[in-house]
Protein backbone atom coordinates (compact mmCIF):
# COMPACT_ATOMS: atom_id res chain seq x y z
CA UNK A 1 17.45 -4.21 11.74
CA UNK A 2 14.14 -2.14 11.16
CA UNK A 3 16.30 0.77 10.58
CA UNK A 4 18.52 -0.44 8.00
CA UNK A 5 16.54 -2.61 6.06
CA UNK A 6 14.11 1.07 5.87
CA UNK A 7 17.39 2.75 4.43
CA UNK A 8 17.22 0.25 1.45
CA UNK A 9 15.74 1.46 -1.49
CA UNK A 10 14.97 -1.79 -2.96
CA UNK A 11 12.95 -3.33 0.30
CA UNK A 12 9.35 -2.81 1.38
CA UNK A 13 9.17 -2.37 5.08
CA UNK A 14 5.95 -2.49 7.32
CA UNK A 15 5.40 -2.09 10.62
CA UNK A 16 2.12 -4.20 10.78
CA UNK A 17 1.41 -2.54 14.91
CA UNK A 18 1.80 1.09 12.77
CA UNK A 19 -0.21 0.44 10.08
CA UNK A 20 -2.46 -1.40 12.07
CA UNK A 21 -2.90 -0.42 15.53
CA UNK A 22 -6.48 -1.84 15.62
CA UNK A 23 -5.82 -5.07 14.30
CA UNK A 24 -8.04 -4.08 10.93
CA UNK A 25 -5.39 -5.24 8.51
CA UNK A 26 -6.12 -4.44 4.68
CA UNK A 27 -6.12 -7.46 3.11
CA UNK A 28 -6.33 -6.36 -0.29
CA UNK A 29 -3.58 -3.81 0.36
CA UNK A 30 -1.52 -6.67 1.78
CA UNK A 31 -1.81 -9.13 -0.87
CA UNK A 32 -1.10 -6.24 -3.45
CA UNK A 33 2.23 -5.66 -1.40
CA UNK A 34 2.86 -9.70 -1.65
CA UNK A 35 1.76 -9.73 -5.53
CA UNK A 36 4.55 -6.83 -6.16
CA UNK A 37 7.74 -8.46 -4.56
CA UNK A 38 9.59 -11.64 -5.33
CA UNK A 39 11.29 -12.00 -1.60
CA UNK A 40 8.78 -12.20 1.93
CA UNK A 41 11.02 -11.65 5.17
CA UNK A 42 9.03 -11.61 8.32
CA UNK A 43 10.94 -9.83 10.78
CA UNK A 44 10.25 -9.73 14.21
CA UNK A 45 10.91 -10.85 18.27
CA UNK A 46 10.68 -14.25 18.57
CA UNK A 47 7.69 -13.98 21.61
CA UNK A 48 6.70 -17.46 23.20
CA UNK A 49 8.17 -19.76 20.16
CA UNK A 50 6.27 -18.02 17.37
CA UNK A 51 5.41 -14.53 15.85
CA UNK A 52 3.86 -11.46 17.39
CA UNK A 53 -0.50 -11.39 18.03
CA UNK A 54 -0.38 -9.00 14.80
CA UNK A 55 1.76 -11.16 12.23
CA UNK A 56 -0.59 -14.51 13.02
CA UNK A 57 -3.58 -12.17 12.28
CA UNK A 58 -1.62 -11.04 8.90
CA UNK A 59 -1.11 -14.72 8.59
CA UNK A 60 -4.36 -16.16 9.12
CA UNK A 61 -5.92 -12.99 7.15
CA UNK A 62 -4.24 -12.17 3.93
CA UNK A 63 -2.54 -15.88 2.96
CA UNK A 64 -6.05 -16.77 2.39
CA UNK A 65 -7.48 -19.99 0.32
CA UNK A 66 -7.47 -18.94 -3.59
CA UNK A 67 -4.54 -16.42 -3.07
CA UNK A 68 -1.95 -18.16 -0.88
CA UNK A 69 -2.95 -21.65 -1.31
CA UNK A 70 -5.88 -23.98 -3.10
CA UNK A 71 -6.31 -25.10 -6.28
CA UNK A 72 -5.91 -21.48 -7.55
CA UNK A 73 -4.03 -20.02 -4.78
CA UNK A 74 -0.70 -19.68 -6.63
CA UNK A 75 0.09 -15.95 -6.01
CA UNK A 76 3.35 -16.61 -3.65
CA UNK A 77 4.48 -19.56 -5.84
CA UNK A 78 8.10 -19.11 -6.38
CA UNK A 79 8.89 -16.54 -4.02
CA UNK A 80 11.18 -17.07 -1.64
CA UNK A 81 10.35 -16.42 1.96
CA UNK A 82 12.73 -16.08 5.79
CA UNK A 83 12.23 -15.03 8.71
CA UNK A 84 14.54 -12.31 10.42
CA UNK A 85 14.19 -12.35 14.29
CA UNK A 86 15.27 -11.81 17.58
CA UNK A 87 15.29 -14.37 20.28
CA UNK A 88 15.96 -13.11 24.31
CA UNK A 89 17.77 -16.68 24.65
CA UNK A 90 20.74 -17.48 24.59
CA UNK A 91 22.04 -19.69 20.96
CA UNK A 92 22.74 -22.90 23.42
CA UNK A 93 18.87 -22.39 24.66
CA UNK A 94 18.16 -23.38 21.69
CA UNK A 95 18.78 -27.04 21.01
CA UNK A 96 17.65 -30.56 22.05
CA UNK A 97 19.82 -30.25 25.45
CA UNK A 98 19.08 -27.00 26.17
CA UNK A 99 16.88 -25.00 28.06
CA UNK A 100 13.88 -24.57 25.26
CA UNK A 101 14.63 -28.13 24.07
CA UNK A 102 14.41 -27.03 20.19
CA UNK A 103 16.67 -25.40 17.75
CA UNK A 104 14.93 -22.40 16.28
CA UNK A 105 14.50 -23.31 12.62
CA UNK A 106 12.36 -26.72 14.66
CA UNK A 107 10.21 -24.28 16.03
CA UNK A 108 9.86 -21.95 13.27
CA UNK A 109 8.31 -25.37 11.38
CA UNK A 110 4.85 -23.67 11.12
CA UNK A 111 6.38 -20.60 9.37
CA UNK A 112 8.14 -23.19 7.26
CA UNK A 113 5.40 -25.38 6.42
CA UNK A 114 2.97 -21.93 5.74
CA UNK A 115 5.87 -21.80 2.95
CA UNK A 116 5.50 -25.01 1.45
CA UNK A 117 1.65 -24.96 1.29
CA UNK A 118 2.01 -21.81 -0.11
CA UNK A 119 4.86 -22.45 -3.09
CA UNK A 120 7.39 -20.73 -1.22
CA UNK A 121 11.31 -21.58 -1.28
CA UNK A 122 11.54 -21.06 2.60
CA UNK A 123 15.34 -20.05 3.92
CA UNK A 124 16.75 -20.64 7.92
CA UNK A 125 16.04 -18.02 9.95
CA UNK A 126 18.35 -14.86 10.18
CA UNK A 127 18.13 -15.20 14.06
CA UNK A 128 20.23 -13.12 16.87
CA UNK A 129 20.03 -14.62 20.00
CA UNK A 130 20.60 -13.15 23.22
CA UNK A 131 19.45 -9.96 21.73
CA UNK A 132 19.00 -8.42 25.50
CA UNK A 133 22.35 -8.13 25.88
CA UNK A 134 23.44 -7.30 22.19
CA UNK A 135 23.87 -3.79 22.89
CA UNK A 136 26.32 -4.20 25.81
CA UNK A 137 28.42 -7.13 24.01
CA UNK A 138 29.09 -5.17 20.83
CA UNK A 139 27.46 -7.67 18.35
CA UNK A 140 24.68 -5.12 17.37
CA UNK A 141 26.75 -3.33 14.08
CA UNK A 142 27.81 -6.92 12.89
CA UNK A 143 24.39 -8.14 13.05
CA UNK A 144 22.81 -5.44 11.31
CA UNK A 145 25.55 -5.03 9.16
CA UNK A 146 25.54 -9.21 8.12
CA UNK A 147 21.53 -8.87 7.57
CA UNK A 148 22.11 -5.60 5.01
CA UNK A 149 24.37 -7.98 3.18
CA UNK A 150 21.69 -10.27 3.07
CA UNK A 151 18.74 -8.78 1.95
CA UNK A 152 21.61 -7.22 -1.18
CA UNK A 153 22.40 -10.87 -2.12
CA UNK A 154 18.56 -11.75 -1.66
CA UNK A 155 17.46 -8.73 -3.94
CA UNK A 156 20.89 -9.74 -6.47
CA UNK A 157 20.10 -13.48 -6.70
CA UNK A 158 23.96 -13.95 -5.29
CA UNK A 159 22.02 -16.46 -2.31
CA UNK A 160 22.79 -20.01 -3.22
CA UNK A 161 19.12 -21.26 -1.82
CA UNK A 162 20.68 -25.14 -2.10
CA UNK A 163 23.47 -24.18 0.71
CA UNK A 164 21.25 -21.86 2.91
CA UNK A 165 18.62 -24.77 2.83
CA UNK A 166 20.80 -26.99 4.87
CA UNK A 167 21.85 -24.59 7.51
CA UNK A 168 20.22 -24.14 11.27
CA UNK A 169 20.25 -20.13 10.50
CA UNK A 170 21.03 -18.25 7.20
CA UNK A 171 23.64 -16.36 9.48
CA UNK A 172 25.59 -19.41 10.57
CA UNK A 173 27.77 -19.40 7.31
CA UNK A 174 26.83 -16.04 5.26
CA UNK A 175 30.04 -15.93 3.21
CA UNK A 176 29.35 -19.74 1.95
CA UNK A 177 25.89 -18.78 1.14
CA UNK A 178 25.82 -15.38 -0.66
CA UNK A 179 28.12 -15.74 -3.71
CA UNK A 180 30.50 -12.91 -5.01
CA UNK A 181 29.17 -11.99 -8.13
CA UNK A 182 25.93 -11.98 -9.80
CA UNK A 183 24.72 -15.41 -10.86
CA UNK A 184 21.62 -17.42 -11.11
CA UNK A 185 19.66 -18.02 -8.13
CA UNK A 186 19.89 -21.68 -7.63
């Protein structure tokens, strides 16, 4: 996912552990980065029901009071904001009978409620599960291929925000999300 989202000339990639293999993040620099784009996609492995060490120290860090949030904080207002991520579990792991007792968007609430406070239109996650076995099943290409569509429609305004709101994950119903042709982002 890394890979092709790289390939795209209209998306920003960082790999925070690359950039910041001491944990010293650049605020400045990061908020800059925020300040230039319209669309925020955190992508990364789902670890222990939340982000990576690295992306709750970007977190706590750079979506500071005044920029992020506050009285004056209105920098990310408007922007619309997922998360992309992989999850070792299996999809049926992931609900109130299952074995982690929670769908994923439930436990991506803090991500979704960092949105809100912040003036963010949040979307469901773009989530593969099982992503151990990916590989060996054959879903890998479809996955990738389904997210590349994505982030196009994202960066095109052709994602109907009202529709993907209601979904679990973005990538339950892509085709009845992104529309065809250009139109205004709703």
């Amino acid at each position: 996912m890394f890979k092709a989202a790289k390939e795209l000339d209209f998306v920003t990639v960082v790999d925070l552990y690359g950039e910041y293999p001491n944990f010293k993040i650049d605020i400045d620099k990061e908020q800059q980065r925020l300040n230039a784009h319209d669309i925020v996609v955190f992508q990364f492995p789902f670890y222990w029901y939340s982000t990576p060490a690295i992306l709750k120290e970007w977190q706590d860090l750079v979506l500071e009071y005044g920029f992020a949030y506050g009285s004056e904080g209105t920098a990310l207002h408007g922007k619309t904001f997922m998360c992309a991520l992989t999850a070792g579990g299996a999809e049926k792991a992931y609900r109130a009978q299952g074995y982690n007792h929670f769908t994923i968007r439930e436990l991506l609430q803090p991500l979704e409620q960092t949105a809100n406070l912040t003036g963010m239109k949040y979307l469901p996650p773009f989530a593969l599960f099982a992503s151990r076995t990916a590989v060996e099943e054959g879903r890998v290409q479809q996955h990738v291929g389904d997210y590349v569509a994505l982030l196009t429609a994202l960066h095109q305004g052709r994602v109907d925000l009202s529709k993907a709101s209601e979904l679990q994950r973005i990538n339950d119903d892509l085709e009845a999300v992104i529309a065809s042709t250009t139109e205004e982002n709703k």
